[in-house]
Protein backbone atom coordinates (compact mmCIF):
# COMPACT_ATOMS: atom_id res chain seq x y z
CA UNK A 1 2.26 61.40 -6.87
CA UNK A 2 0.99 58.58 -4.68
CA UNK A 3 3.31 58.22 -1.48
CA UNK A 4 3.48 56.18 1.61
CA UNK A 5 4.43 57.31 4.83
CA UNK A 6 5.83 55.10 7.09
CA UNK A 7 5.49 55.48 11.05
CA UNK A 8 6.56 52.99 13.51
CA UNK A 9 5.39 53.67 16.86
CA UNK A 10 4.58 57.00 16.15
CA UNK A 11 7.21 57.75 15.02
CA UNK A 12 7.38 59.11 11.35
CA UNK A 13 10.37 57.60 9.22
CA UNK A 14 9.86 58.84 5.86
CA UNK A 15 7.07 59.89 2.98
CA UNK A 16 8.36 57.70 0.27
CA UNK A 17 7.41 57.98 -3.59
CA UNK A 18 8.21 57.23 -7.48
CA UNK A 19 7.42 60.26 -9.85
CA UNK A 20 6.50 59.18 -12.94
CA UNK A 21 6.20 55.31 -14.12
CA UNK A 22 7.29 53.03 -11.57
CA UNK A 23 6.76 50.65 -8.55
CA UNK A 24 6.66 51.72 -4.98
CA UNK A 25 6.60 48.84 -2.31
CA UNK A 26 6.41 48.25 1.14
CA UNK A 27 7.88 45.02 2.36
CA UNK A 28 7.20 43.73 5.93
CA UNK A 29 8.94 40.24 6.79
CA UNK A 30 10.04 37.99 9.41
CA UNK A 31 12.21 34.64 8.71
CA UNK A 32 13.39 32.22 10.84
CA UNK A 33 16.13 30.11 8.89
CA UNK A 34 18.37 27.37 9.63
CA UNK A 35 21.86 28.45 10.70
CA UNK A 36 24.75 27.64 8.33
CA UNK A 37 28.34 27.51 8.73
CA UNK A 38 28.06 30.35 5.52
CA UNK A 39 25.59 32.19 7.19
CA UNK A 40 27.58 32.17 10.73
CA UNK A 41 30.65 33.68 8.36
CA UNK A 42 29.11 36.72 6.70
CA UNK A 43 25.96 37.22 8.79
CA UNK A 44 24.10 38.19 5.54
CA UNK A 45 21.34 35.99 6.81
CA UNK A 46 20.77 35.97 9.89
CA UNK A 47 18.50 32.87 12.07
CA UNK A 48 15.99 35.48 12.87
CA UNK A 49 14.81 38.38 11.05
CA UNK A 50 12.18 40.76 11.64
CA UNK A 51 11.84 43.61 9.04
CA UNK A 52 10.20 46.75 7.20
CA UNK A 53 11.44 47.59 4.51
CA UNK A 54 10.63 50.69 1.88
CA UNK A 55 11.95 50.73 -1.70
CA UNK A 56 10.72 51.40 -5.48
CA UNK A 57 11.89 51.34 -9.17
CA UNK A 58 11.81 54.23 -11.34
CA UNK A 59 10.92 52.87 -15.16
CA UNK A 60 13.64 53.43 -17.83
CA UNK A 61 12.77 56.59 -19.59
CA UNK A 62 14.40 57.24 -23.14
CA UNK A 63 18.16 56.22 -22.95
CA UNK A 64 18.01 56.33 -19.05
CA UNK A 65 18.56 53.03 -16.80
CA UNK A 66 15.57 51.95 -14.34
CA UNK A 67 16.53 53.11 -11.05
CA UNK A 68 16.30 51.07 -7.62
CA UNK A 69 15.26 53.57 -4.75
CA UNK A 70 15.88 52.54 -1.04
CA UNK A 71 14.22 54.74 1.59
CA UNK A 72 13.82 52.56 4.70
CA UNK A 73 15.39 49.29 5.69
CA UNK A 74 14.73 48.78 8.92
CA UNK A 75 14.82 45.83 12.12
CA UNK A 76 11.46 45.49 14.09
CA UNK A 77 10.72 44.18 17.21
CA UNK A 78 7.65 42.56 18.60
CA UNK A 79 5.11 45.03 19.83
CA UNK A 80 6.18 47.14 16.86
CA UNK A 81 3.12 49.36 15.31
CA UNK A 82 3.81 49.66 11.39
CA UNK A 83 1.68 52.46 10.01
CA UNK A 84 1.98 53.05 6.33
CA UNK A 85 -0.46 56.08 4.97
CA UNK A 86 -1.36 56.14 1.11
CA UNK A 87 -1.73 59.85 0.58
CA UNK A 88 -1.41 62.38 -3.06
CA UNK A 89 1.65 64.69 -2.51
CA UNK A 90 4.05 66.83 -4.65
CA UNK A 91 7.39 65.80 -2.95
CA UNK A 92 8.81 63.34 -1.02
CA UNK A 93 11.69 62.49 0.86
CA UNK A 94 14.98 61.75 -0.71
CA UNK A 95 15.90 58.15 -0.95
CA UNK A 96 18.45 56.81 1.48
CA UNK A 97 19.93 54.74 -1.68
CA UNK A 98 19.58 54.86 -5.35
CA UNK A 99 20.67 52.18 -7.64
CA UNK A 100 21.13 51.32 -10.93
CA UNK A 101 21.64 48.12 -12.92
CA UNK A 102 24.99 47.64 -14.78
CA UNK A 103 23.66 46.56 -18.49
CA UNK A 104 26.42 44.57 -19.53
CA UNK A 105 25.71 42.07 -16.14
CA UNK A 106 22.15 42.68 -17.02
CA UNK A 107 23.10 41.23 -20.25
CA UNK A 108 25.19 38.25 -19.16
CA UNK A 109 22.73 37.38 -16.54
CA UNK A 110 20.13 37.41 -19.20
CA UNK A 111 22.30 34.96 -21.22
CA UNK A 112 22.83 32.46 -18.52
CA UNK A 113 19.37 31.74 -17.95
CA UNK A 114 18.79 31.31 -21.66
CA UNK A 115 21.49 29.23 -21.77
CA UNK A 116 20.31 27.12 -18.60
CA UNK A 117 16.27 26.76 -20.04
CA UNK A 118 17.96 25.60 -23.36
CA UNK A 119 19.14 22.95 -21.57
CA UNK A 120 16.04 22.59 -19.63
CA UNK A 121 13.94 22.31 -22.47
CA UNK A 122 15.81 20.22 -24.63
CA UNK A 123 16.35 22.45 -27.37
């Protein structure tokens, strides 16, 4: 399977891979935001961010659910070296997270938005 594996500084995090149909992504970001009163409460957003993060989905396969793999979520600093190396291996390393959607939420979410370009659209 196609892998990437992640070094910062050197340093080697993790060899990160879907078997079989799926997406594997690398996401590097940094975000400056306006601080809001919300924000300051729960810190889910903070004013800065600087970040690397490492995650796939696995493709629903007969009566299974897609799964949401997490391998590396991690804060960077400036100076940081990000190396990510495509390479062909056998294994990887085990996700730090695995996830999978609730299909009845799926379902209602679905619903909403229908419901919300309906009204959109006129019809």
């Amino acid at each position: 399977m196609i892998a990437f594996e992640v070094t910062i500084n050197e340093h080697k995090l993790v060899d990160a891979g879907i078997d079989g149909l799926g997406v594997l992504t690398a996401s590097l970001w940094s975000a400056r935001r306006e601080p809001s009163l919300e924000d300051q409460v729960n810190q889910e957003y903070p004013p800065e961010e600087l970040m690397l993060e490492v995650g796939g989905l696995m493709s629903a396969r007969g009566d299974e659910l897609e799964e949401h793999h997490s391998w590396l979520r991690k804060s960077l600093e400036v100076g940081d070296v990000i190396v990510i190396r495509i390479k062909e291996v056998e294994a990887v390393d085990e996700p730090e997270t695995i996830r999978t959607d609730n299909p009845e939420l799926v379902r209602k979410a679905k619903r909403l938005y229908f419901e919300k370009l309906k009204k959109e659209f006129g019809e």
